[in-house]
Protein backbone atom coordinates (compact mmCIF):
# COMPACT_ATOMS: atom_id res chain seq x y z
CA UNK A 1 -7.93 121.83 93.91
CA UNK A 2 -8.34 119.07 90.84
CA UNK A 3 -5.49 118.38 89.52
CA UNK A 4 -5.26 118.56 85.34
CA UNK A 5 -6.16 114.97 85.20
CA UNK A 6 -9.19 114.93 87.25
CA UNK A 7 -10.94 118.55 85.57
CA UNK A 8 -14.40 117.52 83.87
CA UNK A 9 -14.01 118.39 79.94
CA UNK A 10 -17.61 120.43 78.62
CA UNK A 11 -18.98 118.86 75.91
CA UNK A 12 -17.62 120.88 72.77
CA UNK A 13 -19.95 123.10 70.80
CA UNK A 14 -21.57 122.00 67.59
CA UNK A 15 -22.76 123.69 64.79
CA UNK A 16 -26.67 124.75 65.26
CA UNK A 17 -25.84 124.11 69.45
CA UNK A 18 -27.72 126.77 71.49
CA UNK A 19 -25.87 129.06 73.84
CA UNK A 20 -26.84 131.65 76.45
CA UNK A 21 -25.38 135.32 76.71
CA UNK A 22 -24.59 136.47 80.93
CA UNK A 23 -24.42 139.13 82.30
CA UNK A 24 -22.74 138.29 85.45
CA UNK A 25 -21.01 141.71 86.10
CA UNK A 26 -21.53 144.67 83.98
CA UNK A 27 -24.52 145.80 82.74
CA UNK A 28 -22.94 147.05 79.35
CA UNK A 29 -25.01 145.00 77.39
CA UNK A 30 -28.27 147.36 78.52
CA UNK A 31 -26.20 150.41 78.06
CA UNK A 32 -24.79 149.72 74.47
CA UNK A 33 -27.26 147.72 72.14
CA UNK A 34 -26.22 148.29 69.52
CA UNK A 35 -22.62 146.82 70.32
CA UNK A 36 -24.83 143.86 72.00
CA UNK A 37 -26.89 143.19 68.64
CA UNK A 38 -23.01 143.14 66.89
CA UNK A 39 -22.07 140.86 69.14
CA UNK A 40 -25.01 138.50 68.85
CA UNK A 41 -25.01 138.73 64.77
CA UNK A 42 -20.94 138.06 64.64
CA UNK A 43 -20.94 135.41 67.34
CA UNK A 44 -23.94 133.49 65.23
CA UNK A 45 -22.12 134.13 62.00
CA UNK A 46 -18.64 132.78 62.93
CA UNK A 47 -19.73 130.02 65.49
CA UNK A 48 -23.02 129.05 63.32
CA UNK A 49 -24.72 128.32 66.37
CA UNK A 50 -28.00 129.94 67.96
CA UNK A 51 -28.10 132.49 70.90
CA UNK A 52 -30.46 133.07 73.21
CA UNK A 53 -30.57 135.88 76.39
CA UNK A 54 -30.99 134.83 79.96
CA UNK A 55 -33.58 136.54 82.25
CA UNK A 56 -31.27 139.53 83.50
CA UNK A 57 -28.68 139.96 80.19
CA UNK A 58 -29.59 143.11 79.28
CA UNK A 59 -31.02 144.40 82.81
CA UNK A 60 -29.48 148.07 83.79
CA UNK A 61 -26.27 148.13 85.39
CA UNK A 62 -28.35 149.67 88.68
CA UNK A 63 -30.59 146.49 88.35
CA UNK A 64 -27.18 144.23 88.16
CA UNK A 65 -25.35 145.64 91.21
CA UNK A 66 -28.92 145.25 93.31
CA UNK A 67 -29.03 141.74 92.76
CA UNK A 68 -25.68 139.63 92.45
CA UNK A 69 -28.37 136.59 93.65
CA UNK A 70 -29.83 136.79 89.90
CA UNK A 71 -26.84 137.00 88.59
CA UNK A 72 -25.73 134.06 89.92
CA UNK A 73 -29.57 132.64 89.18
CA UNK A 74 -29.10 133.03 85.32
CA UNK A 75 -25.61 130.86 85.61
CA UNK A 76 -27.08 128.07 87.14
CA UNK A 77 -30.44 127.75 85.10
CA UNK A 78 -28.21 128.50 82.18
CA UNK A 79 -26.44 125.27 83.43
CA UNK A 80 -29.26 123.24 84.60
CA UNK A 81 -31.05 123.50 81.02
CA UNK A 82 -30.44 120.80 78.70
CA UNK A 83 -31.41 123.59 75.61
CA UNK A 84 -28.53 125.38 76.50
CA UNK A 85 -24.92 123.83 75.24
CA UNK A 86 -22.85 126.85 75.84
CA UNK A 87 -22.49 130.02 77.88
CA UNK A 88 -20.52 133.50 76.87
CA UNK A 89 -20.05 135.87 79.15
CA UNK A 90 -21.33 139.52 77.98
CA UNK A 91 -17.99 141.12 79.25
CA UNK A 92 -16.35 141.94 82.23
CA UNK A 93 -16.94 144.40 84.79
CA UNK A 94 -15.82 144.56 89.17
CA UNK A 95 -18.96 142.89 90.55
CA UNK A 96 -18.33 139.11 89.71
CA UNK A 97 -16.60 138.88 93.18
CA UNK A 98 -20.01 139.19 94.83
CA UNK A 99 -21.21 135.87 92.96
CA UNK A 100 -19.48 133.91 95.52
CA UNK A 101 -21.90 133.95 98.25
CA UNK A 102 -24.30 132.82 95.16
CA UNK A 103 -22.73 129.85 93.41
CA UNK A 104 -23.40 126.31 93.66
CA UNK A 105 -20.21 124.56 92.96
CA UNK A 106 -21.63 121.25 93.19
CA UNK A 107 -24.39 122.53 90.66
CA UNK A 108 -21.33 123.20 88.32
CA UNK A 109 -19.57 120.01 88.53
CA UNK A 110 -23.01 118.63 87.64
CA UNK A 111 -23.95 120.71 84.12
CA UNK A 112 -20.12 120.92 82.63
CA UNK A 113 -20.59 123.55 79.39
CA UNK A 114 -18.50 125.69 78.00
CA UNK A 115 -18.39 128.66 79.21
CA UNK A 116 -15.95 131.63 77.75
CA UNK A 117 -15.07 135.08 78.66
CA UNK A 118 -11.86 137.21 80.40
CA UNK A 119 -11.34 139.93 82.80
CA UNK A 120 -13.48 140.03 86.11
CA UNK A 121 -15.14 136.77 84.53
CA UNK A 122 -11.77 134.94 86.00
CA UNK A 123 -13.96 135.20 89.31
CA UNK A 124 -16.35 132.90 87.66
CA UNK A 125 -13.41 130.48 85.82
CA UNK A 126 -12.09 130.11 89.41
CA UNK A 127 -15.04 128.97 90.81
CA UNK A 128 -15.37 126.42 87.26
CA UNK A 129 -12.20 125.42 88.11
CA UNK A 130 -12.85 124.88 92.07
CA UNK A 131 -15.55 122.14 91.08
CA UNK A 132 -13.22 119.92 89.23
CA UNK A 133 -14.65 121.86 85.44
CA UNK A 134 -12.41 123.48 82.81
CA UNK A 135 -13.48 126.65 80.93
CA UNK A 136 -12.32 129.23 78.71
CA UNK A 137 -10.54 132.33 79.00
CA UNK A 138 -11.08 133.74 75.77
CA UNK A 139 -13.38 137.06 74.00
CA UNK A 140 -16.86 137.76 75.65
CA UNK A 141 -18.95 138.55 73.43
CA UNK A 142 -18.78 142.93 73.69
CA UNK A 143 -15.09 142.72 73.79
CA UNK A 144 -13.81 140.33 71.43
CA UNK A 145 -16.85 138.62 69.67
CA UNK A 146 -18.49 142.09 68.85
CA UNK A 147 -15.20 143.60 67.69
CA UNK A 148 -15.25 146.66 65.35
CA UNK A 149 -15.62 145.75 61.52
CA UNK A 150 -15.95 142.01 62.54
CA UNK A 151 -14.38 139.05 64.55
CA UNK A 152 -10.62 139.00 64.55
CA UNK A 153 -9.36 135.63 62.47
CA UNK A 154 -6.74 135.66 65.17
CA UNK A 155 -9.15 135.68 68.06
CA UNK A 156 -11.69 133.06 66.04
CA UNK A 157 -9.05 130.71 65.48
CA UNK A 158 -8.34 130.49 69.44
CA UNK A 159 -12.03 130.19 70.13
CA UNK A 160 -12.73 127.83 67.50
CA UNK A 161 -10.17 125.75 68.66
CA UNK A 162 -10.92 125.73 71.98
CA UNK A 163 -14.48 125.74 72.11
CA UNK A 164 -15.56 123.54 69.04
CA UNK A 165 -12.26 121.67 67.97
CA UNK A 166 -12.46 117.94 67.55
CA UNK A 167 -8.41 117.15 68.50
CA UNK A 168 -6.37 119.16 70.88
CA UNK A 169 -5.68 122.71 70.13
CA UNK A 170 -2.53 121.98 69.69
CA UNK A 171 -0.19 125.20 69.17
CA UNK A 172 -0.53 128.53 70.46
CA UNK A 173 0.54 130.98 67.88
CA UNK A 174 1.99 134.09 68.20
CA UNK A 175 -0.01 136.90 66.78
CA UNK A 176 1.97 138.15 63.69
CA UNK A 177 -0.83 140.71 62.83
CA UNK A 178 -0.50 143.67 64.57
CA UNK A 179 -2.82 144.25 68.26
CA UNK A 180 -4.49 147.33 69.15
CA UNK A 181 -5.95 149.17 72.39
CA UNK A 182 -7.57 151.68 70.48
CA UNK A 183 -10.07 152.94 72.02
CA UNK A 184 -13.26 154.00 69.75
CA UNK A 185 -16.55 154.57 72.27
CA UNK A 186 -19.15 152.09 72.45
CA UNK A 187 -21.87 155.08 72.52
CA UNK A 188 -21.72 156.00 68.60
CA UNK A 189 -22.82 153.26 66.80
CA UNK A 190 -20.84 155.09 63.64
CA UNK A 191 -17.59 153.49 65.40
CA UNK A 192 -19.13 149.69 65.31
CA UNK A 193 -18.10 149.24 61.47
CA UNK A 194 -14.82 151.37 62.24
CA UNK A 195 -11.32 149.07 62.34
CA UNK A 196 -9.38 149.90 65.11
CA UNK A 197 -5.81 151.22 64.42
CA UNK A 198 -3.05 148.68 65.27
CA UNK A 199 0.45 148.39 66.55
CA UNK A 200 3.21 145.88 65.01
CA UNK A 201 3.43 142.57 66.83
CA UNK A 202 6.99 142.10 67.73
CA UNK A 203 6.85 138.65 69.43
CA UNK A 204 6.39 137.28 72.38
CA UNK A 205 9.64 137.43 74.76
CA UNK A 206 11.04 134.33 76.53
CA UNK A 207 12.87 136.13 79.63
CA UNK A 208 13.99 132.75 80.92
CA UNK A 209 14.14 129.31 81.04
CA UNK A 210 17.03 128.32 79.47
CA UNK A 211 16.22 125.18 76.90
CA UNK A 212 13.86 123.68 79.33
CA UNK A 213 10.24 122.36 78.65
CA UNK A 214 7.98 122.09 81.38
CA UNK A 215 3.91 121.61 81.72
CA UNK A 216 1.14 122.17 84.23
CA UNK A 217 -2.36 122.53 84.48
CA UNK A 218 -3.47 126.03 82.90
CA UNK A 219 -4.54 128.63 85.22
CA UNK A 220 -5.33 131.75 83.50
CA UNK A 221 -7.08 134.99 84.69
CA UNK A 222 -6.84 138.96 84.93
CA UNK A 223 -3.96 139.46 87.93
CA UNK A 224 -6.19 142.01 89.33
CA UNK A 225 -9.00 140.23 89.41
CA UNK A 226 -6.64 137.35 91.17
CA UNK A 227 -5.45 139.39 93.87
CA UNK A 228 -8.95 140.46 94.49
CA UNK A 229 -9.66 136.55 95.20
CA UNK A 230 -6.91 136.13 97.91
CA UNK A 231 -8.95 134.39 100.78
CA UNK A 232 -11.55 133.38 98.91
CA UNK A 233 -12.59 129.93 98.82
CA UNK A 234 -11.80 129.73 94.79
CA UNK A 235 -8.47 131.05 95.23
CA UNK A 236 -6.65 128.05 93.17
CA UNK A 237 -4.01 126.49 94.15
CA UNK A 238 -0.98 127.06 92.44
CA UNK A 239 1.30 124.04 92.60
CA UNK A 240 1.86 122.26 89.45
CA UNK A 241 0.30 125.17 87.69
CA UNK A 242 1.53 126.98 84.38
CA UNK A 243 0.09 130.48 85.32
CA UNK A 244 -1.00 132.58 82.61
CA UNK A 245 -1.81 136.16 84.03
CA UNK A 246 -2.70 139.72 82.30
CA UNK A 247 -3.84 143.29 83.23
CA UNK A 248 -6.77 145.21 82.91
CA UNK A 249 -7.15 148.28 80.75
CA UNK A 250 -6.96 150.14 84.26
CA UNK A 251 -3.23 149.85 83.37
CA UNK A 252 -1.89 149.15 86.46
CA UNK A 253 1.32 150.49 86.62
CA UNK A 254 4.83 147.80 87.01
CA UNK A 255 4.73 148.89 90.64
CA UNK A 256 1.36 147.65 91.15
CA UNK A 257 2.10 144.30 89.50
CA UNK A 258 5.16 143.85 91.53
CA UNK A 259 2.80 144.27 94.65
CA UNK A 260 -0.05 142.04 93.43
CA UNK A 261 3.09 139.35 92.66
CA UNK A 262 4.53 139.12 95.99
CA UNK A 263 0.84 138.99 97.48
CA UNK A 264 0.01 135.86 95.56
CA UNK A 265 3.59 134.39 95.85
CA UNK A 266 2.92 134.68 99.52
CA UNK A 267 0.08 132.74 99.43
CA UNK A 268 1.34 129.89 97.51
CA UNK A 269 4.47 128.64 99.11
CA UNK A 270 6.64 131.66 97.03
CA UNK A 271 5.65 130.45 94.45
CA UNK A 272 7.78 126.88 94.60
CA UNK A 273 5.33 124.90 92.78
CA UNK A 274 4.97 127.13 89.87
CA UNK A 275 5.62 125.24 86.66
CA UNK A 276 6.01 128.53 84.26
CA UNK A 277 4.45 131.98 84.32
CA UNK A 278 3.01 133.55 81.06
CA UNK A 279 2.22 137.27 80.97
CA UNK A 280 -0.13 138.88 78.59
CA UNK A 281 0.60 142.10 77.18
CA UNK A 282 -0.29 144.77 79.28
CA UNK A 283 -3.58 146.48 78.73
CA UNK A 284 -4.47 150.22 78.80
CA UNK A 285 -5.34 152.13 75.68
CA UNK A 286 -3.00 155.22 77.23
CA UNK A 287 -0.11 152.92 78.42
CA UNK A 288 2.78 153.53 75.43
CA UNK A 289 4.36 150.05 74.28
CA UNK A 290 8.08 151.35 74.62
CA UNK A 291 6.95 150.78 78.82
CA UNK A 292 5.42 147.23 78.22
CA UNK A 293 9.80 146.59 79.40
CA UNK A 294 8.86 147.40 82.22
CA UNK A 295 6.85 144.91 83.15
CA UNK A 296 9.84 142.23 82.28
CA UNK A 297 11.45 144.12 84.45
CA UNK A 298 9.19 144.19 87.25
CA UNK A 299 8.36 140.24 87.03
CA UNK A 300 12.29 139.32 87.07
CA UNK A 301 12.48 141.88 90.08
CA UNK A 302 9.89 139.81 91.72
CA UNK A 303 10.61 135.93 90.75
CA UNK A 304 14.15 136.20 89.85
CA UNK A 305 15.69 138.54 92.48
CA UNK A 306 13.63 138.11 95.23
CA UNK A 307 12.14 134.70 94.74
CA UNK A 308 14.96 133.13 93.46
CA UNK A 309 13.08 131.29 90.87
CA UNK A 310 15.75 131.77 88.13
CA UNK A 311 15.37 128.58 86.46
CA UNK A 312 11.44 129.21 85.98
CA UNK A 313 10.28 129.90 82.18
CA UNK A 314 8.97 133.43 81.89
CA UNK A 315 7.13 134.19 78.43
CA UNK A 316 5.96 138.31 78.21
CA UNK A 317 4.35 139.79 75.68
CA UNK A 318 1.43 137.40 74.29
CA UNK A 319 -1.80 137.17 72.80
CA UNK A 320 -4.29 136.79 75.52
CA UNK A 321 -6.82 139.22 77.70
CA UNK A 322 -7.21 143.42 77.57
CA UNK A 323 -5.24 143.46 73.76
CA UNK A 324 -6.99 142.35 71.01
CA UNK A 325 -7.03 140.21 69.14
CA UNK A 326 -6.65 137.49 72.18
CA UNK A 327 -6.14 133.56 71.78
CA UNK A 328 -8.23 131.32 73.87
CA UNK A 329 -7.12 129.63 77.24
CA UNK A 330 -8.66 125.94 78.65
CA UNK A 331 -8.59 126.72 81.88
CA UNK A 332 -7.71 123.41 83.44
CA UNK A 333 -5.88 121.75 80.67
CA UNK A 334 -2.55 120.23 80.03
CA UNK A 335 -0.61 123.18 79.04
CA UNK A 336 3.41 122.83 77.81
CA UNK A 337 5.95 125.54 77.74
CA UNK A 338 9.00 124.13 75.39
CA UNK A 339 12.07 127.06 76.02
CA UNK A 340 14.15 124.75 73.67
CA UNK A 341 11.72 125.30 70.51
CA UNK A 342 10.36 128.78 71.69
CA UNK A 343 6.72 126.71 71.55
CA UNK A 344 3.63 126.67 73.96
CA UNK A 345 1.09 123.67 73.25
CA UNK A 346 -2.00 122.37 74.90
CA UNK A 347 -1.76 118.86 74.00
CA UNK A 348 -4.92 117.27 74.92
CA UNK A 349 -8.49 117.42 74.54
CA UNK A 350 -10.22 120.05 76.03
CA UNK A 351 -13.78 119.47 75.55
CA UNK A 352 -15.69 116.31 75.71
């Protein structure tokens, strides 16, 4: 696995670039067009760049599961062509895993772009990150980039930053604008100019780590989707990393998570090499916040009692994957977790 000094930066986006919409999982984008043609509009609007679909973007979801070889087709001529600057991921879905057999690693170390998107798109970041290229786990562009009544400033600064920024991103703010889960269905186009409701922000929570500051190389994905990789030849490596997991709206429950934890612990020397773990607020527009606790509790249970990591920073709570609005991640990059100033930075370059 490259280490944070050897990942291949993309080139960063420019205003009037060109970049390419895949489907590499769900086929959502066939099923809600009008949410699509939001997404498009918003994502040109706020990025000022143009958009263009691959061959099988808006194929049916039937079409999709068929042919995980196409999928995987669209990436790499999406790659290959020297039109193309950038790549967003339409959303996220359970049939990235099936790319594998598909990808071309070398082809990806070859054509670094950006490429952006979270939840079972971490299949596809893993595989960026197994040839030596960093990436983004950030919006895609039905769930985040299409969001109801417009882009998020929140979730615009990250990708901005990220994706188009001329220095480091610098500083990872907290969210001090309220998140939501709401869940309004894609199906009635009525809902697309319809705010979600939102819940207070009430901080991220630093669960330990005394006054220390520590850094690694960012690896950041949906935990299910992780566990799902166990075996696989993109699992990453985990030594030296800051790991910066979240959950899925499936809400899976604290149990779950403490299960999927000692699973990946076990396959990465329990954990030893771990720089700091990051946790996401949980996702699931049923779960109630007064439970998101739990979760603390259930990663202490795991990495405190039973791992006996009780020096290692643990940060709960923050802005990133199945709650919106969510900052952008460079998968790959420099990333510091300062206990002492209650401050997480990225303090390089991550784009070319």
């Amino acid at each position: 696995m490259p280490d944070s000094h050897s990942i291949v930066l993309p080139r960063r986006l420019r205003a009037g670039d060109t970049v390419a919409i895949a489907s590499l999982s769900s086929g959502a984008a066939h099923m809600f067009p009008h949410r699509y043609a939001a997404g498009v509009r918003q994502l040109v609007a706020a990025l000022d760049v143009e958009v263009i679909e691959l061959p099988h973007t808006r194929a049916s979801p039937e079409f999709l599961e068929r042919h995980p070889e196409l999928r995987a087709r669209d990436l790499h001529g999406a790659l290959e062509d020297p039109n193309i600057h950038g790549i967003v991921s339409t959303i996220g879905g359970d049939e990235s895993i099936r790319l594998l057999p598909f990808l071309d690693l070398e082809l990806i170390a070859a054509n670094p772009k950006p490429f952006i998107g979270f939840s079972d798109t971490t299949v596809t970041h893993m595989a960026f990150l197994a040839a030596g290229v960093g990436s983004f786990y950030g919006p895609s562009l039905l769930a985040g980039f299409a969001e109801n009544a417009g882009i998020d400033p929140y979730a615009l600064d990250g990708a901005r930053r990220a994706l188009m920024g001329e220095e480091a991103p610098g500083v990872w703010p907290p969210n001090e604008d309220g998140w939501t889960v709401e869940f309004l269905d894609w199906a009635d186009p009525s809902n697309q100019e319809r705010p979600r409701a939102r819940t207070d922000s009430d901080g991220w929570r630093w669960l330990q780590g005394g006054e220390a500051v520590v850094e690694g190389r960012c690896i950041a994905g949906c935990l299910e989707v992780l566990d799902w990789l166990r075996g696989t030849a993109v699992m990453p490596d985990l030594d030296g990393a800051v790991l910066a997991i979240e959950t899925s709206e499936e809400a899976p429950s604290p149990e779950h998570v403490v299960r999927m934890l000692r699973a990946l612990a076990a396959g990465s020397d329990g954990f030893g090499g771990l720089r700091a773990l990051l946790f996401g607020r949980p996702g699931g527009a049923d779960l109630d916040p007064a439970t998101h606790v739990d979760y603390d509790i259930a990663l202490l249970r795991v990495l405190r009692e039973e791992l006996g990591l009780t020096d290692l920073p643990i940060v709960t709570g923050m802005d990133f994957g199945h709650t919106d609005p969510s900052w952008t991640l460079p998968i790959g990059a420099r990333l510091v977790v300062d206990c002492a100033a209650r401050e997480v930075r990225f303090p390089d370059r991550v784009t070319s």
